[in-house]
Protein backbone atom coordinates (compact mmCIF):
# COMPACT_ATOMS: atom_id res chain seq x y z
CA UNK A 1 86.49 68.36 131.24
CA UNK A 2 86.70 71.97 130.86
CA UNK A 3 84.89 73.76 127.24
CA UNK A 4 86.97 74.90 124.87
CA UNK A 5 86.24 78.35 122.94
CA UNK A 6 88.28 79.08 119.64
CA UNK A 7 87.86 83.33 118.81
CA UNK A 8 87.76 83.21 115.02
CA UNK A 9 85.93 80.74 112.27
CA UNK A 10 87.92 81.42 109.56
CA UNK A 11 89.82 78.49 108.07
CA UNK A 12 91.83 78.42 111.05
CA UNK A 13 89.37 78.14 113.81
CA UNK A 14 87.47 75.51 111.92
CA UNK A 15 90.04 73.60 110.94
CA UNK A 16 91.25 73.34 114.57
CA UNK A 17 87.70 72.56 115.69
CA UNK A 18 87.48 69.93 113.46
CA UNK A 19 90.99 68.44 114.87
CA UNK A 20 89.76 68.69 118.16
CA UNK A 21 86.52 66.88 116.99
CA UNK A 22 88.67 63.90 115.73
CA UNK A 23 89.42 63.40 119.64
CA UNK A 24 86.34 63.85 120.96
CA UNK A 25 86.83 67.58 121.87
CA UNK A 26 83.77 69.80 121.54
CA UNK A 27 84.72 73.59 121.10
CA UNK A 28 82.63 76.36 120.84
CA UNK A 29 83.82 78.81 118.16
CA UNK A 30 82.71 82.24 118.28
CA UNK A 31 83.41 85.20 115.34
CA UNK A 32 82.44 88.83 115.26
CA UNK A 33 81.06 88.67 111.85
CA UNK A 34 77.85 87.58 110.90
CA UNK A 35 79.15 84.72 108.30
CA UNK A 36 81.87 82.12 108.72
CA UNK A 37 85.40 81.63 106.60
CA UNK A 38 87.19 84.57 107.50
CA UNK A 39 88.88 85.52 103.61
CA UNK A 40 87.97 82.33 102.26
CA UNK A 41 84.45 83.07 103.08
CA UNK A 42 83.95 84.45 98.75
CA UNK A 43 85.92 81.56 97.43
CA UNK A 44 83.93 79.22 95.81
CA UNK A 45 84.99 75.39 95.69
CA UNK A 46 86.77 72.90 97.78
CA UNK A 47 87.35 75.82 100.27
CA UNK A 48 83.92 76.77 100.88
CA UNK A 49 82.75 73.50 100.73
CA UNK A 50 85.38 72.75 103.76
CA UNK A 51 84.05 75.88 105.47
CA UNK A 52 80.26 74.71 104.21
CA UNK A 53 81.00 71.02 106.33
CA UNK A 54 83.01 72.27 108.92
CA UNK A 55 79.70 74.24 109.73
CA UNK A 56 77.92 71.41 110.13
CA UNK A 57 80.01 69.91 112.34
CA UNK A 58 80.92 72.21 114.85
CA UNK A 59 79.18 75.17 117.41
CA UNK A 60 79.52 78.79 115.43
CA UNK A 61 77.91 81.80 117.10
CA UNK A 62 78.10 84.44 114.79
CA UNK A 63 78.36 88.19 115.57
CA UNK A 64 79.75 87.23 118.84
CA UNK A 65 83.30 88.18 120.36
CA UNK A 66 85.61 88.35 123.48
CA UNK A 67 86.38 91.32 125.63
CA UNK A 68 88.72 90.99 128.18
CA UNK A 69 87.89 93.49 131.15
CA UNK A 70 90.83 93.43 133.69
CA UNK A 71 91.70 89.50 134.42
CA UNK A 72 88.01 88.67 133.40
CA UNK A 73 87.17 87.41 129.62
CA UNK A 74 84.04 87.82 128.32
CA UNK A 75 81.78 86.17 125.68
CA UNK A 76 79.71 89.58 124.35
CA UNK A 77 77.07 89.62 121.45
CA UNK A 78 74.50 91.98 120.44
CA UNK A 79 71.63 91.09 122.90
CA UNK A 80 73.92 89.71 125.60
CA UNK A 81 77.24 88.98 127.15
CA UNK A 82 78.20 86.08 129.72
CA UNK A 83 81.66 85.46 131.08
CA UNK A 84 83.73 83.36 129.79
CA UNK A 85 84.82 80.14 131.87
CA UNK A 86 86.42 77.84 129.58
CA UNK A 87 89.44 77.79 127.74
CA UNK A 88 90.28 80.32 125.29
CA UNK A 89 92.24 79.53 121.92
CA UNK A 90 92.85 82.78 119.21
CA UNK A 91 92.23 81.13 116.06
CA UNK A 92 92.37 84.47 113.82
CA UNK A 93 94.53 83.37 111.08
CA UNK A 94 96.10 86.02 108.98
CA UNK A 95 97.17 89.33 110.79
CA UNK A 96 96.11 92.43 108.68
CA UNK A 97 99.57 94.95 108.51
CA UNK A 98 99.04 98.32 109.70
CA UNK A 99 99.17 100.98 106.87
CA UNK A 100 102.49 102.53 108.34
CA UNK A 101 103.82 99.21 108.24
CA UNK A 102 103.49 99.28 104.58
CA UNK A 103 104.78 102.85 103.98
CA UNK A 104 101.06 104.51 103.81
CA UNK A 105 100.46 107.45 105.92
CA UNK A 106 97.34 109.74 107.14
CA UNK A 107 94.19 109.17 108.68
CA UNK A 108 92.70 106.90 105.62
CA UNK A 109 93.34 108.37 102.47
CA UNK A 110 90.24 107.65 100.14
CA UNK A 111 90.24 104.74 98.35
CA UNK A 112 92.66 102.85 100.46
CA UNK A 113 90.68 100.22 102.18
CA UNK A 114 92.15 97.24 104.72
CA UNK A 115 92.05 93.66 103.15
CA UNK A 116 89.23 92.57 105.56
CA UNK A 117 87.13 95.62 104.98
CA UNK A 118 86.80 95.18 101.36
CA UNK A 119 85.94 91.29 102.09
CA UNK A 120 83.02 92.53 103.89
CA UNK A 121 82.01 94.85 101.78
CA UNK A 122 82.24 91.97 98.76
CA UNK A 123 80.27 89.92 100.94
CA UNK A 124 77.39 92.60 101.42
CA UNK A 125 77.34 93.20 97.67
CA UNK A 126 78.54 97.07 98.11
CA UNK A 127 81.61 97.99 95.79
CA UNK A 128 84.20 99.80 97.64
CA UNK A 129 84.61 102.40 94.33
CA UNK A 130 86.10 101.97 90.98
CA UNK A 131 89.90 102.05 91.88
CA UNK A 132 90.89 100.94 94.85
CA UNK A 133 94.28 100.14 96.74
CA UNK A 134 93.69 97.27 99.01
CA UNK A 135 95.89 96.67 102.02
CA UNK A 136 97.16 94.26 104.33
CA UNK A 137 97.07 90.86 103.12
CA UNK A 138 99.23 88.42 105.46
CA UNK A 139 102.95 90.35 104.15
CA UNK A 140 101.47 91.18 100.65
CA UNK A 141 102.15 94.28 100.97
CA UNK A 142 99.09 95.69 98.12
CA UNK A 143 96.80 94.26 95.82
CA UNK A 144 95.74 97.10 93.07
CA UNK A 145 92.22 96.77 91.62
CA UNK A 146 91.92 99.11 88.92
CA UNK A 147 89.52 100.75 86.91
């Protein structure tokens, strides 16, 4: 039987590595970040407790992701790279809209950050400034955090 890898261990990839689990299916999953849970990863409660199980459950390699060169995917990480032979599956959840797609033009105007940007910032502890617009949320189209 051929691997599986899922690209993305948010709550999407994990949840459909723990389906494929239930049948006996091992998957790898692999995720470009160093931490698992995509934007449920600062939630705290029964969805980090899901992501907290479905990590011990299931293959994550962190700070890893795919690269397709020509017909060829591969499997690249920060020491490494190897070419990936098994089946791919794009597990990567929520698609973050473009700022023309929500009306906001120029290269990045200052304190206008991209939903996932300010998770990861959240996550390191750094605060993005005191008033920030924060984009791209699934269709949300803004989420205002004031000063």
């Amino acid at each position: 039987m051929a691997g599986y890898t899922i690209i993305g261990a948010g709550l999407s990839g994990l949840s459909l590595a723990m389906e494929l689990l239930k049948f006996g299916i091992h998957a790898e999953i692999i995720e470009y970040r160093d931490y698992a849970g995509g934007i449920h990863a600062l939630i705290p409660g029964g969805v980090r407790s899901m992501i907290n199980d479905a990590l011990g459950k299931v293959n994550v390699q962190l700070a890893t992701t795919a690269i397709r060169g020509g017909d060829t995917v591969y499997l690249a990480w920060r020491n490494g790279y190897r070419r990936l032979n098994d089946y791919a599956i794009v597990a990567t959840g929520f698609r973050v809209m473009t700022m023309p797609e929500l009306g906001i033009y120029g290269e990045r105007p200052a304190g206008i950050y991209p939903h996932h940007a300010v998770l990861d910032m959240l996550h390191y502890d750094l605060l993005p400034g005191r008033s920030v617009v924060i984009y791209g949320y699934n269709h949300t189209p803004c989420h205002w955090l004031g000063s």
